[in-house]
N, C-alpha and C. Protein backbone atom coordinates (compact mmCIF):
# COMPACT_ATOMS: atom_id res chain seq x y z
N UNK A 1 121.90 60.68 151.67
CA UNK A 1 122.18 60.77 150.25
C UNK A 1 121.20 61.75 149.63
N UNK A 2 121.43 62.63 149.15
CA UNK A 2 121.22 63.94 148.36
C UNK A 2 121.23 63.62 146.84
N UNK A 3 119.63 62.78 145.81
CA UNK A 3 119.15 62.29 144.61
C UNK A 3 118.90 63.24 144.02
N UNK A 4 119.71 64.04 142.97
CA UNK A 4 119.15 64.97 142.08
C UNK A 4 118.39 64.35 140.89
N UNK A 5 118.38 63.08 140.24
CA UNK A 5 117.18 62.77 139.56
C UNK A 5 118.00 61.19 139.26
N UNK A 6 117.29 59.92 138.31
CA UNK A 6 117.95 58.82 138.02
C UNK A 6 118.72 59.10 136.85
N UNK A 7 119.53 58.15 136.05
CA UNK A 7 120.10 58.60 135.06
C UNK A 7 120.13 57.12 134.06
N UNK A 8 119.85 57.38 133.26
CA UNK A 8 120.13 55.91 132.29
C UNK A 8 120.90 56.44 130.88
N UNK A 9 121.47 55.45 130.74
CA UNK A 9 122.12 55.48 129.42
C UNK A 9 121.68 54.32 128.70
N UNK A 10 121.62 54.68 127.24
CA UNK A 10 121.82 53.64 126.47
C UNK A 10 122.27 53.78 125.49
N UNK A 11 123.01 52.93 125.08
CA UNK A 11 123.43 52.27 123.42
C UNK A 11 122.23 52.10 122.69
N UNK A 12 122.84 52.80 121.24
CA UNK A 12 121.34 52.85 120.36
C UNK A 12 122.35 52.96 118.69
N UNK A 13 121.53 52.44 118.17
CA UNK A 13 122.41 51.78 116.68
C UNK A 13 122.60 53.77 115.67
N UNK A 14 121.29 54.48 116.19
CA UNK A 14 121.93 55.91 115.12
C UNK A 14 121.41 56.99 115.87
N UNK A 15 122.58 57.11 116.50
CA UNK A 15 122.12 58.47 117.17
C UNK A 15 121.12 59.69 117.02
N UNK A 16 121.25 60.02 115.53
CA UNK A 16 120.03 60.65 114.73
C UNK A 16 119.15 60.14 114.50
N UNK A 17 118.64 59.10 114.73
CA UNK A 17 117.20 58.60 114.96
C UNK A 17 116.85 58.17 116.77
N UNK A 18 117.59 58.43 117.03
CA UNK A 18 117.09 57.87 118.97
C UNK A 18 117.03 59.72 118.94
N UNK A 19 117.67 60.99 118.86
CA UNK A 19 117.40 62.08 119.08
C UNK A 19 116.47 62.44 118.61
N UNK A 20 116.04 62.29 117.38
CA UNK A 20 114.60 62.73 117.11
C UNK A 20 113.28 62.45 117.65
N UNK A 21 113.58 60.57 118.13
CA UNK A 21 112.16 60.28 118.86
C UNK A 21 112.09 60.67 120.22
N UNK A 22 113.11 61.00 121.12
CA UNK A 22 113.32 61.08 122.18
C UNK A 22 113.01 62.42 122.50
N UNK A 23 113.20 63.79 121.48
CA UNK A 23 112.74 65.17 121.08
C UNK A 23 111.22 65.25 121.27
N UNK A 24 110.47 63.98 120.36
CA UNK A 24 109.06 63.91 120.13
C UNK A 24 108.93 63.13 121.54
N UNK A 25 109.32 62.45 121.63
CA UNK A 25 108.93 61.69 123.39
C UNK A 25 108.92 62.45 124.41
N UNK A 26 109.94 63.47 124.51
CA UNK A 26 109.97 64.49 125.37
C UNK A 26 109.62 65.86 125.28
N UNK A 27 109.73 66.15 124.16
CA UNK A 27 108.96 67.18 123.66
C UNK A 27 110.20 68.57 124.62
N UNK A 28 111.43 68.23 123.94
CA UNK A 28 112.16 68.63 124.50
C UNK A 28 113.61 68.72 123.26
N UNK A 29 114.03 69.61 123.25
CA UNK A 29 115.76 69.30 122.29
C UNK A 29 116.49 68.73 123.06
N UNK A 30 117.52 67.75 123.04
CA UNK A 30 118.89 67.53 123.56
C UNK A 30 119.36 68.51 124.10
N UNK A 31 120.39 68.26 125.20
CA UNK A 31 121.18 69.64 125.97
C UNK A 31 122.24 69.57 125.62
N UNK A 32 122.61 68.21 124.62
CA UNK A 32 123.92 68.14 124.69
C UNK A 32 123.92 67.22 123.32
N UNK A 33 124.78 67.93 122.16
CA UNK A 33 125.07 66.69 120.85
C UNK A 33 126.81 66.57 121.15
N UNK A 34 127.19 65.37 120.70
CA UNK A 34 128.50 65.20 120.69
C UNK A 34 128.23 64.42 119.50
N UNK A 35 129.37 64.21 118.78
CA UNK A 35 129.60 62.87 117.38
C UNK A 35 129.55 61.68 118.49
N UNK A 36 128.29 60.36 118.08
CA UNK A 36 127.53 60.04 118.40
C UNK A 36 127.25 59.71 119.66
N UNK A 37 126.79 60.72 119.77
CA UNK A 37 126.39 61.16 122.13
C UNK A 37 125.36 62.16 121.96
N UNK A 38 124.37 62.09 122.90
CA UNK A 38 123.51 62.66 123.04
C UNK A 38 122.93 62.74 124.17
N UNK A 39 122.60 63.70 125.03
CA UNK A 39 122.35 63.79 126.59
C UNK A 39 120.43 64.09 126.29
N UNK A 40 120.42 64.53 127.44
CA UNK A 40 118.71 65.05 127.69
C UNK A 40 118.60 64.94 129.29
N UNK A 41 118.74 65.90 129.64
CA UNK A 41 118.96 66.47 131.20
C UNK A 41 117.55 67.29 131.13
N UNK A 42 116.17 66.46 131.59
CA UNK A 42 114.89 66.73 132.04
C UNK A 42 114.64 67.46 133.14
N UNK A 43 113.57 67.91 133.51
CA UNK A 43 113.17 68.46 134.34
C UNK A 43 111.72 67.70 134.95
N UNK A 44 111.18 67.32 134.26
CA UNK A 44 109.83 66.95 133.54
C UNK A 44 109.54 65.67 132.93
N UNK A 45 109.81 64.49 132.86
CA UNK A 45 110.27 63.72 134.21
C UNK A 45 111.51 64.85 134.39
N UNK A 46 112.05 63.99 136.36
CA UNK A 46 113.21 64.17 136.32
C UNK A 46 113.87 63.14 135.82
N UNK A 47 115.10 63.32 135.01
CA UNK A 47 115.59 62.15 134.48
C UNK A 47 117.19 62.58 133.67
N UNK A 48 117.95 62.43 133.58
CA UNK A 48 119.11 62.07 132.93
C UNK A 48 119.41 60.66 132.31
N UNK A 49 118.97 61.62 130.90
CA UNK A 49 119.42 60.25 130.07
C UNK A 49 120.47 60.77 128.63
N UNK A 50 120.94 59.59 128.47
CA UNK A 50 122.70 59.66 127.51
C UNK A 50 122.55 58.51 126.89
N UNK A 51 122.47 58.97 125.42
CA UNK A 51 122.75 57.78 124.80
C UNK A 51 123.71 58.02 123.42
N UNK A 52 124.95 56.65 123.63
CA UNK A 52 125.45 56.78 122.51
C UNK A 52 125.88 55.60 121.50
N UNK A 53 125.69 56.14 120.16
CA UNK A 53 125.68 55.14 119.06
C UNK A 53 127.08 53.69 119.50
N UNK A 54 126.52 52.46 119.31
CA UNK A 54 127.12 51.76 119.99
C UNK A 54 126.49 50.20 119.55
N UNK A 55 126.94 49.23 119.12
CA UNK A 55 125.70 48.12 118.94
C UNK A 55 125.17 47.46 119.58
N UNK A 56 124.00 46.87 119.34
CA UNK A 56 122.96 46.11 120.23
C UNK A 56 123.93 44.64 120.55
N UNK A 57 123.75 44.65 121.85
CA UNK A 57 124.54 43.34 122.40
C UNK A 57 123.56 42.43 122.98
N UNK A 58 121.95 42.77 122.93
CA UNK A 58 121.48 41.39 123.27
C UNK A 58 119.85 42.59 123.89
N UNK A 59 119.57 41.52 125.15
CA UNK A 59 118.50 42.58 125.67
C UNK A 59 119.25 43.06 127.06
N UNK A 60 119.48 44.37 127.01
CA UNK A 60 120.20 45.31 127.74
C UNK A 60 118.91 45.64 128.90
N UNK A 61 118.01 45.62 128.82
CA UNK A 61 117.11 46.34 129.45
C UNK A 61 115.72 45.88 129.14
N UNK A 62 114.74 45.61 130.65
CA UNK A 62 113.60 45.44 129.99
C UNK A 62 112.88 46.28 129.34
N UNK A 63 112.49 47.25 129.88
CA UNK A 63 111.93 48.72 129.39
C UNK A 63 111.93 49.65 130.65
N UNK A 64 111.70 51.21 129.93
CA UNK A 64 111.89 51.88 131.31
C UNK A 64 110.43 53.03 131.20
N UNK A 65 110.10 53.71 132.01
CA UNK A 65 109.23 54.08 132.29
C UNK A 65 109.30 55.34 133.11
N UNK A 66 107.51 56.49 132.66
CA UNK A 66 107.55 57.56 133.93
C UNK A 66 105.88 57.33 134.46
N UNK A 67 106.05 57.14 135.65
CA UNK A 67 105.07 57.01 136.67
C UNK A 67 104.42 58.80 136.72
N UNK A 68 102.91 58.73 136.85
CA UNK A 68 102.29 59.63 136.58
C UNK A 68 101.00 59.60 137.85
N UNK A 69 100.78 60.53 138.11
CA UNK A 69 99.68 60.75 139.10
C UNK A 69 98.34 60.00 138.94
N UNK A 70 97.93 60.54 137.41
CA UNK A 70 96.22 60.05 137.19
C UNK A 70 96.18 59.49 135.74
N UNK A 71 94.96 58.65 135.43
CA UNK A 71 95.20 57.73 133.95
C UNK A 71 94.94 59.29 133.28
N UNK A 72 94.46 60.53 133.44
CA UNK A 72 94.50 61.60 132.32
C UNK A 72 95.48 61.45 131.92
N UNK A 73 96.51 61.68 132.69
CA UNK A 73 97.92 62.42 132.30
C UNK A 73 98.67 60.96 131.72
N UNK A 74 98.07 59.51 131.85
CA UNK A 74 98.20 58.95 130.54
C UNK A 74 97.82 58.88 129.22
N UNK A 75 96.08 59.27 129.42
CA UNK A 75 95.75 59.73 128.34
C UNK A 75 96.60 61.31 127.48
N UNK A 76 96.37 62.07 128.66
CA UNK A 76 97.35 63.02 127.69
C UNK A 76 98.96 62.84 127.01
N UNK A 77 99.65 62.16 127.76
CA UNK A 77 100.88 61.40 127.16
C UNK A 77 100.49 60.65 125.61
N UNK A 78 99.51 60.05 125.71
CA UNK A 78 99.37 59.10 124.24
C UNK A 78 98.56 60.55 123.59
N UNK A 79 97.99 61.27 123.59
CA UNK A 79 97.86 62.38 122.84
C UNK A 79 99.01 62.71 122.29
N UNK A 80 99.36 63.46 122.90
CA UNK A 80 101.18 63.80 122.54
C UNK A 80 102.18 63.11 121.55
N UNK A 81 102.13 61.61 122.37
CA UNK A 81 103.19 61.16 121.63
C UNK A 81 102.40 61.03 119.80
N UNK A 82 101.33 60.18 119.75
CA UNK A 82 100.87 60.54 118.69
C UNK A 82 100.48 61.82 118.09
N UNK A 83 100.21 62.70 118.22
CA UNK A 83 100.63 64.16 117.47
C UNK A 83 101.65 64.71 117.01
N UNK A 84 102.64 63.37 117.50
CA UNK A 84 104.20 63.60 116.64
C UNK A 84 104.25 62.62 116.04
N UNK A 85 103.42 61.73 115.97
CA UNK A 85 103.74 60.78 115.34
C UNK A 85 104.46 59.39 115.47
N UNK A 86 104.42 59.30 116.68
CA UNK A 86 104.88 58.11 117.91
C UNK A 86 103.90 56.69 117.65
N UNK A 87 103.91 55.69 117.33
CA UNK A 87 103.06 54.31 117.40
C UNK A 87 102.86 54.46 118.78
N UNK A 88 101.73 54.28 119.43
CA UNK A 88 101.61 54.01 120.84
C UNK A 88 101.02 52.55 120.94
N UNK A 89 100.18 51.90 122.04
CA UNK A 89 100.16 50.67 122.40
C UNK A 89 99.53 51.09 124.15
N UNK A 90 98.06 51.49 124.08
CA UNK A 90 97.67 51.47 125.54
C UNK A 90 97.02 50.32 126.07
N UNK A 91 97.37 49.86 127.46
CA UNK A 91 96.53 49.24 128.63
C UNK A 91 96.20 49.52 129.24
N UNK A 92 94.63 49.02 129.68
CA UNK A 92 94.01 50.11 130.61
C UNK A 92 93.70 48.79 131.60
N UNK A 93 93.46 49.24 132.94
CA UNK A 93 93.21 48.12 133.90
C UNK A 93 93.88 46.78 133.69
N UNK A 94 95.03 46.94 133.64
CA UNK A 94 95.97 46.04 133.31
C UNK A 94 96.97 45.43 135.15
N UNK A 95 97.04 44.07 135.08
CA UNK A 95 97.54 44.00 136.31
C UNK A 95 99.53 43.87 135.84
N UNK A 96 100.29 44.65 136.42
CA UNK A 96 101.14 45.03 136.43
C UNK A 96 102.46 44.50 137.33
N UNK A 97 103.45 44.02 137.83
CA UNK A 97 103.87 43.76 138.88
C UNK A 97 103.02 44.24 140.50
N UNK A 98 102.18 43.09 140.32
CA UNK A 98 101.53 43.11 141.20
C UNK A 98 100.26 44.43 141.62
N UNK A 99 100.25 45.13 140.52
CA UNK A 99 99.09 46.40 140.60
C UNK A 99 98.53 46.43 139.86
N UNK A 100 97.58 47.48 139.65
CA UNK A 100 96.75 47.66 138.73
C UNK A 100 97.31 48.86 137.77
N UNK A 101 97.10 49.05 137.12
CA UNK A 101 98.03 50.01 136.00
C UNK A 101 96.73 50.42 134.65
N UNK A 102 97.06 51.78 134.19
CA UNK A 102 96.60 52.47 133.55
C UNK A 102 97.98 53.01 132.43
N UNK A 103 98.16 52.36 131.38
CA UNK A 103 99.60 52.59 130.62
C UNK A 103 99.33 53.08 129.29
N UNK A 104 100.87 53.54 128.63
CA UNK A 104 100.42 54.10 127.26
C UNK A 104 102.20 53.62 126.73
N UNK A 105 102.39 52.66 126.00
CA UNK A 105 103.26 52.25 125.53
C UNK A 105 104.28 53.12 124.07
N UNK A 106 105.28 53.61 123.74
CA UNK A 106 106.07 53.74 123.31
C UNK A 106 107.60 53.25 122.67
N UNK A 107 108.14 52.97 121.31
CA UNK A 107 109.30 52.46 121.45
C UNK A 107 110.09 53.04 120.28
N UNK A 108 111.21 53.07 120.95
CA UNK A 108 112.16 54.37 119.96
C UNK A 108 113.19 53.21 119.10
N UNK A 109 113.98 54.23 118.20
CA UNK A 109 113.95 53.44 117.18
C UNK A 109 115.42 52.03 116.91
N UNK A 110 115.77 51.83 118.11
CA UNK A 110 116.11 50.63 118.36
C UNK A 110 115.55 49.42 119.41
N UNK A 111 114.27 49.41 119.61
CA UNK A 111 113.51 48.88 120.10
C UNK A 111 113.33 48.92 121.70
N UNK A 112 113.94 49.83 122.28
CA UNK A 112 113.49 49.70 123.72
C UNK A 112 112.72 50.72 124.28
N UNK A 113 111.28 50.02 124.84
CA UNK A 113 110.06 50.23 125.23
C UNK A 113 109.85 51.19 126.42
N UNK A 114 109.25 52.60 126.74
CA UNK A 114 108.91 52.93 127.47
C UNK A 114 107.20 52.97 127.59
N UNK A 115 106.86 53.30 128.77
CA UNK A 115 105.45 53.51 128.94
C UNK A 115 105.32 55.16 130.22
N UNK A 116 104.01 55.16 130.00
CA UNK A 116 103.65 56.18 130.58
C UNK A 116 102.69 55.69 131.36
N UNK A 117 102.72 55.28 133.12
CA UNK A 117 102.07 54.59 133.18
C UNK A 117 101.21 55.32 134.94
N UNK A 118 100.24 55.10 135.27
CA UNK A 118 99.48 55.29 136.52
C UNK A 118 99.35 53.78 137.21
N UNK A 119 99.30 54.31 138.68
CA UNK A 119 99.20 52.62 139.20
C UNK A 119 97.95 53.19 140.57
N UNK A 120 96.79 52.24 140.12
CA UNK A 120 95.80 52.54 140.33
C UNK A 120 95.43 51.75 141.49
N UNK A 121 95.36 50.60 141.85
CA UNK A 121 95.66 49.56 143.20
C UNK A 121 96.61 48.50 143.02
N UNK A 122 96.66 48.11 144.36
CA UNK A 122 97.36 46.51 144.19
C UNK A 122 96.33 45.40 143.47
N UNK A 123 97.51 44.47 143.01
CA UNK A 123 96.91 43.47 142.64
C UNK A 123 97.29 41.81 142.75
N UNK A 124 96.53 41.33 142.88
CA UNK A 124 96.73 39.71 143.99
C UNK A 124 97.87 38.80 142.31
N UNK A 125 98.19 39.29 141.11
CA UNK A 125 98.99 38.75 140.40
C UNK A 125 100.34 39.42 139.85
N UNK A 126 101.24 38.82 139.35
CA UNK A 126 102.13 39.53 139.10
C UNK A 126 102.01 40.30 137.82
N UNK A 127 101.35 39.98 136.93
CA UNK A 127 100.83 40.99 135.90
C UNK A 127 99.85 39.61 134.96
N UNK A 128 99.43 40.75 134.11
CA UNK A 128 98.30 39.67 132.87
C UNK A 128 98.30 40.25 131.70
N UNK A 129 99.21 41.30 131.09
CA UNK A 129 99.47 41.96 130.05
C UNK A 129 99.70 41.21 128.68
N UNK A 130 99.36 41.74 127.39
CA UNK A 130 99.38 40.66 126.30
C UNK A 130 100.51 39.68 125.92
N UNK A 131 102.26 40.82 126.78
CA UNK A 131 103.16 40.16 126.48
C UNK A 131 103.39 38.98 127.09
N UNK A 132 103.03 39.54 128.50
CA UNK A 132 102.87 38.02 129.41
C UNK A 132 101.99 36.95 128.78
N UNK A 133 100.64 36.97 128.68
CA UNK A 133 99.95 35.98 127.92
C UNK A 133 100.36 35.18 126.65
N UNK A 134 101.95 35.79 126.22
CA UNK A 134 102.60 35.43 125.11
C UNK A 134 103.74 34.91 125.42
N UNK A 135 104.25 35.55 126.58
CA UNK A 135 105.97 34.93 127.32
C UNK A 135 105.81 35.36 128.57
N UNK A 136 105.76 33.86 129.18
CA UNK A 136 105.53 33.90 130.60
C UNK A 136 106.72 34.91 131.87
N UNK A 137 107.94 34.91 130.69
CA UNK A 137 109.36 35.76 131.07
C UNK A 137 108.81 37.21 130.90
N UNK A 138 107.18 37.59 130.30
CA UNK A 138 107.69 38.86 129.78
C UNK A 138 107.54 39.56 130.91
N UNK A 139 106.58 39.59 131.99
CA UNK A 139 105.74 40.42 132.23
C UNK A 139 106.39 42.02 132.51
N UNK A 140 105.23 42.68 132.00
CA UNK A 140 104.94 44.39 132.57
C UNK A 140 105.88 44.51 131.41
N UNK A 141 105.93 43.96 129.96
CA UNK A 141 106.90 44.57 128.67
C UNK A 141 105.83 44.51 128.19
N UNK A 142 105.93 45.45 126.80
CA UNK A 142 104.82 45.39 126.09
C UNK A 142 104.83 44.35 124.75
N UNK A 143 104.17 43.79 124.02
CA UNK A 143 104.07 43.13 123.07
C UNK A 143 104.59 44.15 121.91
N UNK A 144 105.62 44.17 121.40
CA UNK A 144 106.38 44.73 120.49
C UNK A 144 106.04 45.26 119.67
N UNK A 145 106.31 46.79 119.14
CA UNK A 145 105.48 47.80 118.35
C UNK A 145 106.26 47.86 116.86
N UNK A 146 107.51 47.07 116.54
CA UNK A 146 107.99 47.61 115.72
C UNK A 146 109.03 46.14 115.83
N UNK A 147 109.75 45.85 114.54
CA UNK A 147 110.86 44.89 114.62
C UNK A 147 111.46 45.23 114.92
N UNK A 148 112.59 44.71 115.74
CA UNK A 148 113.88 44.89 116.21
C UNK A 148 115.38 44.99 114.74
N UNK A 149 116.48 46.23 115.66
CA UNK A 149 117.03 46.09 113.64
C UNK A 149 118.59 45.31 114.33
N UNK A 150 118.50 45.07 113.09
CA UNK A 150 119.89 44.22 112.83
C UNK A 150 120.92 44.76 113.23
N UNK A 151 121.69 44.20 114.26
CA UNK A 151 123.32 45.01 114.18
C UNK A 151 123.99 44.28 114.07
N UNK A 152 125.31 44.54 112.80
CA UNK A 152 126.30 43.71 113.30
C UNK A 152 127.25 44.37 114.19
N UNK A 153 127.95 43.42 114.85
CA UNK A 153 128.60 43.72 115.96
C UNK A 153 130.10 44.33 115.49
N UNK A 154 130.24 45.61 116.88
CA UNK A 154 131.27 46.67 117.03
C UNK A 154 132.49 46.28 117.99
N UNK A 155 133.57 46.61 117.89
CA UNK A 155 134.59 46.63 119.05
C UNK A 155 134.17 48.29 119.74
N UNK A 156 133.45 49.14 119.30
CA UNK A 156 133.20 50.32 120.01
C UNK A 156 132.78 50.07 121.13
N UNK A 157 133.06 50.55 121.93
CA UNK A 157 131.59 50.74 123.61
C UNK A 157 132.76 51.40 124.23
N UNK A 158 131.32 52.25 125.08
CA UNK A 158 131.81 53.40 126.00
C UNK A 158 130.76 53.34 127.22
N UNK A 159 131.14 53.68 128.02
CA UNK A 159 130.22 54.12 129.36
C UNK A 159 129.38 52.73 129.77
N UNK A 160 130.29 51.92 129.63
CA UNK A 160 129.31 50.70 130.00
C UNK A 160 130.14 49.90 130.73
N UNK A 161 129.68 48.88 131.70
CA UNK A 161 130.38 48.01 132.72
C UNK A 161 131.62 47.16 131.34
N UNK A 162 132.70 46.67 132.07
CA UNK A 162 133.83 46.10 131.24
C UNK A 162 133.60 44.55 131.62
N UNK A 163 133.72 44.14 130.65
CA UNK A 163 133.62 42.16 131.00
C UNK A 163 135.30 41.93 130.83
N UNK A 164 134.98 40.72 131.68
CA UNK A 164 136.47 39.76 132.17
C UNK A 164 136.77 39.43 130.33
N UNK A 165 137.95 39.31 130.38
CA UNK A 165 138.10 38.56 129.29
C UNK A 165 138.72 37.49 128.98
């Protein structure tokens, strides 16, 4: 099998606000606008990601993440994102699914969490992060940077698995 990079999509309540933070997150324009669709075909991570306006149906996802060589290049990530103006949320020597982790937390503007994170050794627990110390379900999520927004619910959806009915 021949992996040209991962790809995620998500549903996000306004397309014009997930493109703007995702611009400043990536420090990158969209490759692609459609009426409400929006691509970002990276290089830097590698990554393919698509997201289109669609409502929140619950928790879709724990959070997603780009793995990085050294804690600089976490520190330089939380530079960044804050010089645009990003809330960040760092852990440093944090035990992680089972490692040690060097992170820099992020969350766009329908609440789902990325980090920028280094993994520095193993570690004898499954994590000890603030969210965990708060919800034993959470671990390796971050303790929440922002409220979650209200949707009421759509008959819209696209690009997503179909339920029995």
């Amino acid at each position: 099998m021949n992996v040209l990079k991962p790809h995620v999509s998500l549903n996000v309540t306004n397309i014009d606000q997930s493109v703007a933070f995702y611009e400043k997150a990536f420090g990158v324009a969209a490759t692609k606008r459609r009426p409400g669709y929006a691509k970002f075909d990276l290089e830097i991570p590698s990554l393919n990601l698509t997201m289109q306006e669609a409502p929140r149906t619950g928790v879709n996802a724990s959070h997603f993440g780009v793995q990085v060589a050294t804690t600089d290049d976490v520190i330089e990530a939380k530079t960044r994102f804050e010089a645009v103006g990003l809330k960040t949320m760092t852990e440093e020597e944090t035990s992680c699914c089972y490692a040690v982790q060097d992170k820099v937390w992020i969350e766009d503007p329908d609440g789902n969490s990325w980090e920028v994170f280094v993994v520095k050794a193993d570690a004898p627990v499954m994590g000890d992060s603030p969210a965990l110390r708060k919800d034993a379900s959470a671990c390796c999520t971050p303790v929440s940077l922002s409220e979650k927004p209200e949707v009421k619910p759509s008959a819209l959806s696209c690009c997503g698995p179909k339920t029995a009915e």
